[in-house]
N, C-alpha and C. Protein backbone atom coordinates (compact mmCIF):
# COMPACT_ATOMS: atom_id res chain seq x y z
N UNK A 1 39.25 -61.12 -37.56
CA UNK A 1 38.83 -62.46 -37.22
C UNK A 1 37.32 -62.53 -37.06
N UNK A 2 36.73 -61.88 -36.25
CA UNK A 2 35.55 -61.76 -35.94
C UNK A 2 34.93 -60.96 -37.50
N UNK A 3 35.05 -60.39 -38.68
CA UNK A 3 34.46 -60.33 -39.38
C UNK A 3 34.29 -61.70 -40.61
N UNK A 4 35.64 -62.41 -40.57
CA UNK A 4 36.09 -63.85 -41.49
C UNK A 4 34.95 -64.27 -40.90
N UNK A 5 34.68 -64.84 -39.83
CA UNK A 5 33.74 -65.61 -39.08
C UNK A 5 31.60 -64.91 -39.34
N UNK A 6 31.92 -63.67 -38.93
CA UNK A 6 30.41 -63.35 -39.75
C UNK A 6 29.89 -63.41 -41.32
N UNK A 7 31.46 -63.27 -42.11
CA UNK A 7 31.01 -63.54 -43.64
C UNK A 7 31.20 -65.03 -43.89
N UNK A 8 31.57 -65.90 -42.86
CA UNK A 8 31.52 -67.49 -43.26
C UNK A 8 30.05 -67.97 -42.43
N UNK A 9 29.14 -67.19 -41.81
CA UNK A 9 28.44 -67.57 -41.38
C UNK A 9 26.78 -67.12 -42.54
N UNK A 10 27.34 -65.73 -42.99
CA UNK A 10 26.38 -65.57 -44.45
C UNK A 10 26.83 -66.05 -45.65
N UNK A 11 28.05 -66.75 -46.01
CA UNK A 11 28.00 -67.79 -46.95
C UNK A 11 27.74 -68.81 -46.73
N UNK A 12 26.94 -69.25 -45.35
CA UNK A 12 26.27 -70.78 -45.42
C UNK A 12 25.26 -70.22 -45.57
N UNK A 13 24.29 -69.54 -44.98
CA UNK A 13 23.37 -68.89 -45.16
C UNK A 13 23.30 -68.85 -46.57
N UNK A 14 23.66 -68.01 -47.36
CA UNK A 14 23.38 -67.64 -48.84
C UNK A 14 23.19 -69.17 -49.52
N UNK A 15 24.21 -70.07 -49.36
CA UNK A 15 24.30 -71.44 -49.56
C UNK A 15 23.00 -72.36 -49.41
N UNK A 16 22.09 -71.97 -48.48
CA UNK A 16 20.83 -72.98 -48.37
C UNK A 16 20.06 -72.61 -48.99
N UNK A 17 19.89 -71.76 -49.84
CA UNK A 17 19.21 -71.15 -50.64
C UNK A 17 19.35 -69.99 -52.10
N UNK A 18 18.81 -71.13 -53.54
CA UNK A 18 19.16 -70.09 -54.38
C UNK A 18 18.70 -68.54 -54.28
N UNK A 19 17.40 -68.62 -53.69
CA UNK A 19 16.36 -67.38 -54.04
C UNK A 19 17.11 -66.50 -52.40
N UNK A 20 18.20 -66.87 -51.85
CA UNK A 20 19.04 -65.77 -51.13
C UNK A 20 20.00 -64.89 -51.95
N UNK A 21 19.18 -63.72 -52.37
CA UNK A 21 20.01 -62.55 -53.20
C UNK A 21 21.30 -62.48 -52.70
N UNK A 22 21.01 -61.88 -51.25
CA UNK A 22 22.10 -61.03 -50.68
C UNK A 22 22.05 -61.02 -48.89
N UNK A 23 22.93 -61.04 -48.52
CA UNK A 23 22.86 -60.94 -46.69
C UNK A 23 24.09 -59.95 -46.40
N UNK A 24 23.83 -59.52 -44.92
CA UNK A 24 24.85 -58.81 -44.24
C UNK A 24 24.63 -58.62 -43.03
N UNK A 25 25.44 -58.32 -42.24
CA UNK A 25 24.82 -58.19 -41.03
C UNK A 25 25.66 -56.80 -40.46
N UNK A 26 24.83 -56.13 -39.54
CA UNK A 26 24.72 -54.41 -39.58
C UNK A 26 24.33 -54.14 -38.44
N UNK A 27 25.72 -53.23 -37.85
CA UNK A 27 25.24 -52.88 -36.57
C UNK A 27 23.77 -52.02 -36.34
N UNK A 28 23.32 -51.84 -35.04
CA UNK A 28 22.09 -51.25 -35.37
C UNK A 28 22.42 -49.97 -35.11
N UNK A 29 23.77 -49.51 -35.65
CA UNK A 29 23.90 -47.59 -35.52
C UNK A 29 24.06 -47.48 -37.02
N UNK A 30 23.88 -48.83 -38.17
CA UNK A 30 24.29 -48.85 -39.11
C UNK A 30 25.19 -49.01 -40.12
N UNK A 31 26.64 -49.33 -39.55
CA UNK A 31 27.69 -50.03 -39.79
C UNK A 31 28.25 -51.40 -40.22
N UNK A 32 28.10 -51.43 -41.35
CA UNK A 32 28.45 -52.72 -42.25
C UNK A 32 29.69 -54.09 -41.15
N UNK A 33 29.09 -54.39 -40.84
CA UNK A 33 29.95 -55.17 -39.65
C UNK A 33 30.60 -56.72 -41.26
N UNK A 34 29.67 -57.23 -41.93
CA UNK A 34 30.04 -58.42 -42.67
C UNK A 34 29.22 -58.21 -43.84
N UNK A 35 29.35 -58.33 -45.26
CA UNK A 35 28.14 -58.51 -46.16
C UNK A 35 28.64 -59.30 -47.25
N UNK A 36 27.54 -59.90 -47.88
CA UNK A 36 28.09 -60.82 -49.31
C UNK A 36 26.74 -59.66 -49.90
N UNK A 37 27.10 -58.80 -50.61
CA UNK A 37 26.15 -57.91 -51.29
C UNK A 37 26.61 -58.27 -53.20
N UNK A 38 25.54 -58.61 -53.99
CA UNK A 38 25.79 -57.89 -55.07
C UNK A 38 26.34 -56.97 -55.56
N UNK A 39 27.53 -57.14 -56.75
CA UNK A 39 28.01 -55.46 -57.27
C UNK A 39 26.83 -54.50 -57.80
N UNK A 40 27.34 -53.30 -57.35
CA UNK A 40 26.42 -51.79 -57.54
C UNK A 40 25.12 -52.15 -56.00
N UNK A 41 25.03 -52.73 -55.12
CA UNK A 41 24.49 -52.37 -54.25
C UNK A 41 25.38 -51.85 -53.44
N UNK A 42 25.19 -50.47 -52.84
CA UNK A 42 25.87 -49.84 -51.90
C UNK A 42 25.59 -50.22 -50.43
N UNK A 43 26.98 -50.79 -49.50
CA UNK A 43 26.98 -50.97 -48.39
C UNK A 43 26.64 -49.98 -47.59
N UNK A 44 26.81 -48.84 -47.35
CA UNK A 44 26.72 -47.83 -46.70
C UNK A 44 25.06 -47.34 -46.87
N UNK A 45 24.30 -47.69 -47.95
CA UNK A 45 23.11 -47.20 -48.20
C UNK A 45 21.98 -48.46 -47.13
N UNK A 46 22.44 -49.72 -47.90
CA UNK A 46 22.16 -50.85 -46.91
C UNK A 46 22.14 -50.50 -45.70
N UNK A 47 22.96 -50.54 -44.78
CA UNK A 47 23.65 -50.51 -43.69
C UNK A 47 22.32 -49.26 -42.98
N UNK A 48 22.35 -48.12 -43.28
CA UNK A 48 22.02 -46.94 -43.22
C UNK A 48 20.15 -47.37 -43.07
N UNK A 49 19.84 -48.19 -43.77
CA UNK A 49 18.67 -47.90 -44.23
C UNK A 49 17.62 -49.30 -43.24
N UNK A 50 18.87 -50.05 -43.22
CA UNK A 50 18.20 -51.59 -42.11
C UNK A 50 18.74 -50.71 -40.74
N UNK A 51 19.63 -49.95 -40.47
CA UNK A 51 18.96 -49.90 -39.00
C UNK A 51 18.02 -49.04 -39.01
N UNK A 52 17.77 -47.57 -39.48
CA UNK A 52 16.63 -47.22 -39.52
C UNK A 52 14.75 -47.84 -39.80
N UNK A 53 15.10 -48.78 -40.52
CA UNK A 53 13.97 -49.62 -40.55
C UNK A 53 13.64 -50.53 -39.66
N UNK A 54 15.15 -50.79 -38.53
CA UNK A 54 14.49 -51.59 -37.26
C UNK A 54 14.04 -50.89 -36.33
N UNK A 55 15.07 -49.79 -36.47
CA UNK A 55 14.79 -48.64 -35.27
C UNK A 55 12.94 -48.04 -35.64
N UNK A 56 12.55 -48.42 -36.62
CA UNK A 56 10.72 -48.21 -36.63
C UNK A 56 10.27 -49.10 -36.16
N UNK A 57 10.74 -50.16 -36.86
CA UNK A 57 10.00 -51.04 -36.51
C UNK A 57 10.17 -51.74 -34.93
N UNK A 58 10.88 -51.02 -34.61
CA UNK A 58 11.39 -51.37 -32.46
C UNK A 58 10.05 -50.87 -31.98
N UNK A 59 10.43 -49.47 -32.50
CA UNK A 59 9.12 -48.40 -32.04
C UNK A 59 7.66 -48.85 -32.60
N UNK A 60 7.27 -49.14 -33.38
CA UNK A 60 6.07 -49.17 -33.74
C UNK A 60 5.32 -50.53 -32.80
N UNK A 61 6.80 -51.32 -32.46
CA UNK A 61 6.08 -53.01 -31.80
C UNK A 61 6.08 -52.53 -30.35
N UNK A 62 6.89 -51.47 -29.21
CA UNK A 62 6.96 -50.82 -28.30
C UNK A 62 5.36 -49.87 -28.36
N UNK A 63 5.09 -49.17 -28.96
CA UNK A 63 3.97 -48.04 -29.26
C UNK A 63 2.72 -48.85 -29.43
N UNK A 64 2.59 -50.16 -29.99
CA UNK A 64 1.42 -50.72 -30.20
C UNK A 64 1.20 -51.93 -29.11
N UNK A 65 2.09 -51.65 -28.32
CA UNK A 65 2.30 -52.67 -26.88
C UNK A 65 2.39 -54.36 -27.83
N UNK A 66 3.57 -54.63 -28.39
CA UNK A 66 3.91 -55.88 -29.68
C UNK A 66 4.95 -56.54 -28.54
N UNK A 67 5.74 -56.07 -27.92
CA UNK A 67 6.68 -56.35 -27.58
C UNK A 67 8.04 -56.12 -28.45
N UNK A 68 8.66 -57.04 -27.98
CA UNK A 68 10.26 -56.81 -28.62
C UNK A 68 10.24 -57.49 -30.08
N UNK A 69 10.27 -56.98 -31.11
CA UNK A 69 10.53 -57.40 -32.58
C UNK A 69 11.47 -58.71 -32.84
N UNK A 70 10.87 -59.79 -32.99
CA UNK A 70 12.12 -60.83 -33.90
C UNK A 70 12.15 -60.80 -34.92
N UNK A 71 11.67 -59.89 -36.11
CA UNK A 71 11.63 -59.58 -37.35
C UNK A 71 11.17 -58.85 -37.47
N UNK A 72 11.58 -58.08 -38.98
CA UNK A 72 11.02 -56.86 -39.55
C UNK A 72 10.86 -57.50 -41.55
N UNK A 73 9.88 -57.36 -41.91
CA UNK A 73 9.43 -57.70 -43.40
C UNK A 73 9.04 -57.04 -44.46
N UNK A 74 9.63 -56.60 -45.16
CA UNK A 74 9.53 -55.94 -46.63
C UNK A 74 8.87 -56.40 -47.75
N UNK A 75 7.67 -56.47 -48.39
CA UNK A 75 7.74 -57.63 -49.51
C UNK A 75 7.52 -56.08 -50.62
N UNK A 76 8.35 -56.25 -51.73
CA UNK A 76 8.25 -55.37 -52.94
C UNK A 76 8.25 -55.94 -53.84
N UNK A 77 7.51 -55.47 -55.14
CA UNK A 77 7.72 -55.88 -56.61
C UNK A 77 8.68 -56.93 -56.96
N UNK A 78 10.41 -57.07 -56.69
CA UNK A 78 11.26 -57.58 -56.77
C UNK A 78 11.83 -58.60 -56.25
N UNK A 79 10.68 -58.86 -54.66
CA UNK A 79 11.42 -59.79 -53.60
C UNK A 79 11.03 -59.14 -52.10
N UNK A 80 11.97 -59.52 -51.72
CA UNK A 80 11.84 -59.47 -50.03
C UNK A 80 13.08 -58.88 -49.07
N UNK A 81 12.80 -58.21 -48.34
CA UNK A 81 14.02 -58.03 -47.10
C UNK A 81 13.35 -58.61 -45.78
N UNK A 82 14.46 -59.11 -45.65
CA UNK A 82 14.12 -59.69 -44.42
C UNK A 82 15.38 -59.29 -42.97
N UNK A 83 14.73 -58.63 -42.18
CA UNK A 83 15.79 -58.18 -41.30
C UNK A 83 15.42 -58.64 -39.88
N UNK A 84 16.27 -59.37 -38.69
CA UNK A 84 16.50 -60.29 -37.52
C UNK A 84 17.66 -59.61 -37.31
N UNK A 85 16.92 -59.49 -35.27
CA UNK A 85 18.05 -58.84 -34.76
C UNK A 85 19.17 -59.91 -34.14
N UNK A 86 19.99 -59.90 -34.02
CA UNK A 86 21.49 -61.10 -34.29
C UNK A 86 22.24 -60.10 -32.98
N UNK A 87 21.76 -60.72 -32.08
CA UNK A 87 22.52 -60.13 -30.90
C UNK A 87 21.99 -58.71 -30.32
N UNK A 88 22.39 -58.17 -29.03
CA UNK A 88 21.81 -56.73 -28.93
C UNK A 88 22.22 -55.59 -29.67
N UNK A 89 23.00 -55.45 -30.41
CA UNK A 89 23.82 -54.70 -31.29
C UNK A 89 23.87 -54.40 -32.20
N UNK A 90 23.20 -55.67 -33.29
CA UNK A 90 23.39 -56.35 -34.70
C UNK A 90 21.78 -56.44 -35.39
N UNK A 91 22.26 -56.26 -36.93
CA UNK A 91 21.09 -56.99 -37.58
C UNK A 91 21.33 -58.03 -38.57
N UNK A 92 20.71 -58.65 -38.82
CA UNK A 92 20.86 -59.60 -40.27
C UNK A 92 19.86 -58.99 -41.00
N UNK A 93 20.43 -58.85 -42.08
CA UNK A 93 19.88 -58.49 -43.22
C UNK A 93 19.39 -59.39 -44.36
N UNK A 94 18.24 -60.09 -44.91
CA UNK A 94 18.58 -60.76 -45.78
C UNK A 94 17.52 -60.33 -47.15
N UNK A 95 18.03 -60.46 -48.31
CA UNK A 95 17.71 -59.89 -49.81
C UNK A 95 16.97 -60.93 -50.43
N UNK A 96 15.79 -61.41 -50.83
CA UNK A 96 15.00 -62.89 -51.21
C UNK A 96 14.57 -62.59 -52.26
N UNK A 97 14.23 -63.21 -53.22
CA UNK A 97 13.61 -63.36 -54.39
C UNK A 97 12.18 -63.46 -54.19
N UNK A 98 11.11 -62.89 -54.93
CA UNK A 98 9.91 -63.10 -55.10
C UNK A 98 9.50 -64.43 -55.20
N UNK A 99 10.29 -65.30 -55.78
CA UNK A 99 10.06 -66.79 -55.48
C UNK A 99 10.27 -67.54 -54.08
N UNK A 100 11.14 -67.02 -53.80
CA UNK A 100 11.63 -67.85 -51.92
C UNK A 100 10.51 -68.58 -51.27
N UNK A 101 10.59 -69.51 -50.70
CA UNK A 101 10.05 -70.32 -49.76
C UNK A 101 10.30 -69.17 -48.40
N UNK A 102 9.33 -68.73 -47.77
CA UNK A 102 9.80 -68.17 -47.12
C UNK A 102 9.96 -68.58 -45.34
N UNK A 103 9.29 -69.48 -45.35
CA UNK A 103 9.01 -70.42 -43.62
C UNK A 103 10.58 -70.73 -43.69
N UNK A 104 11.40 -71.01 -45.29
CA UNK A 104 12.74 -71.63 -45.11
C UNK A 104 13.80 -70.79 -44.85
N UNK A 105 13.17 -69.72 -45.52
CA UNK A 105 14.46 -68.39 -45.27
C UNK A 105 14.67 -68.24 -43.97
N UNK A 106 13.25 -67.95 -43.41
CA UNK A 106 13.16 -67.27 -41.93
C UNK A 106 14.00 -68.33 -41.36
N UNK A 107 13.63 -69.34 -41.13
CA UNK A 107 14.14 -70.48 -40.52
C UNK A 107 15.82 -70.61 -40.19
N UNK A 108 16.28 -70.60 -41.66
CA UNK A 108 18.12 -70.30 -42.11
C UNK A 108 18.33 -69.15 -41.29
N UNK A 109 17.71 -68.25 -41.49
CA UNK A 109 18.23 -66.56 -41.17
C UNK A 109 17.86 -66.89 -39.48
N UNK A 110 17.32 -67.39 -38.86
CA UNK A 110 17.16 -67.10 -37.28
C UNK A 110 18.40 -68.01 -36.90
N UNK A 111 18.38 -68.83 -37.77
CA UNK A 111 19.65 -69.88 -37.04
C UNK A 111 20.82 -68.90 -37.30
N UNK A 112 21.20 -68.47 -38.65
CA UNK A 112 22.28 -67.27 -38.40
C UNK A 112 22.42 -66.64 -37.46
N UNK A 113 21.46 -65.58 -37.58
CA UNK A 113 21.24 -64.93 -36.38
C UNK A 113 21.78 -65.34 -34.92
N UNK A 114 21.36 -66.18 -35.05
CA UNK A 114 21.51 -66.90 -33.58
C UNK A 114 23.60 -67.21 -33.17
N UNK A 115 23.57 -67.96 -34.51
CA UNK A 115 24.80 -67.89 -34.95
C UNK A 115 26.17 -66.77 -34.69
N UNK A 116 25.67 -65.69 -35.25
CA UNK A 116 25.78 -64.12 -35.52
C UNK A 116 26.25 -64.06 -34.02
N UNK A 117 25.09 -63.96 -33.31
CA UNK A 117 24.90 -63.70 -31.80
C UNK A 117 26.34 -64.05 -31.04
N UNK A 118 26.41 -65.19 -31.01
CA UNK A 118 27.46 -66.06 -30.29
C UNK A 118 29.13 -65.41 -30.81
N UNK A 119 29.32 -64.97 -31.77
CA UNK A 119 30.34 -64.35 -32.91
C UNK A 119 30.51 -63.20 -31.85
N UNK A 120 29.26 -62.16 -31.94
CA UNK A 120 29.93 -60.93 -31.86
C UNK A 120 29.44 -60.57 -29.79
């Protein structure tokens, strides 16, 4: 029940936006909790690789006296990751196109998040 409800909350998400590749949301020990992923992207690699990239980026905003992280940002050749922590537990993950509006993504993805939150 509680996973129906996190993958109906990243198919509205994916929904407000074409240039939303891909979302999921991932515990932060790394555990695929919900995802709408593209075929041949591996969940387990995902999963694996956004909490380690929050778990830096926790530390690096702790170590540089930042405070507590409401995002972590990727921009590569291909697009964007965009990862928001969605409760104390959780991440959202989201996959953007090099084209994306991105004030709109963030925007969608915190309301998930927020969303997310209340779910789990």
């Amino acid at each position: 029940m509680r996973e129906d409800a996190l993958t109906n909350i990243l198919s509205q998400l994916n929904a407000t936006s074409a240039d939303i590749q891909a979302s999921a949301v991932i515990s932060t020990d790394g555990l695929m909790m919900a995802a709408l992923l593209p075929q041949g992207l591996d969940q387990d690699r995902m999963g694996a690789m956004s909490a380690a990239l929050l778990s830096l980026g926790s530390r690096v905003a702790r170590e540089l006296d930042r405070g507590t992280p409401e995002q972590v940002l990727v921009k590569g050749d291909n697009g964007y990751v965009l990862m928001l922590q969605a409760g104390n537990d959780a991440v959202l993950t989201v996959l953007a196109s090099t084209a994306a509006k991105l004030g709109l993504i963030f925007l969608d993805a915190k309301r998930a998040a927020a969303a997310m939150a209340q779910v789990l």
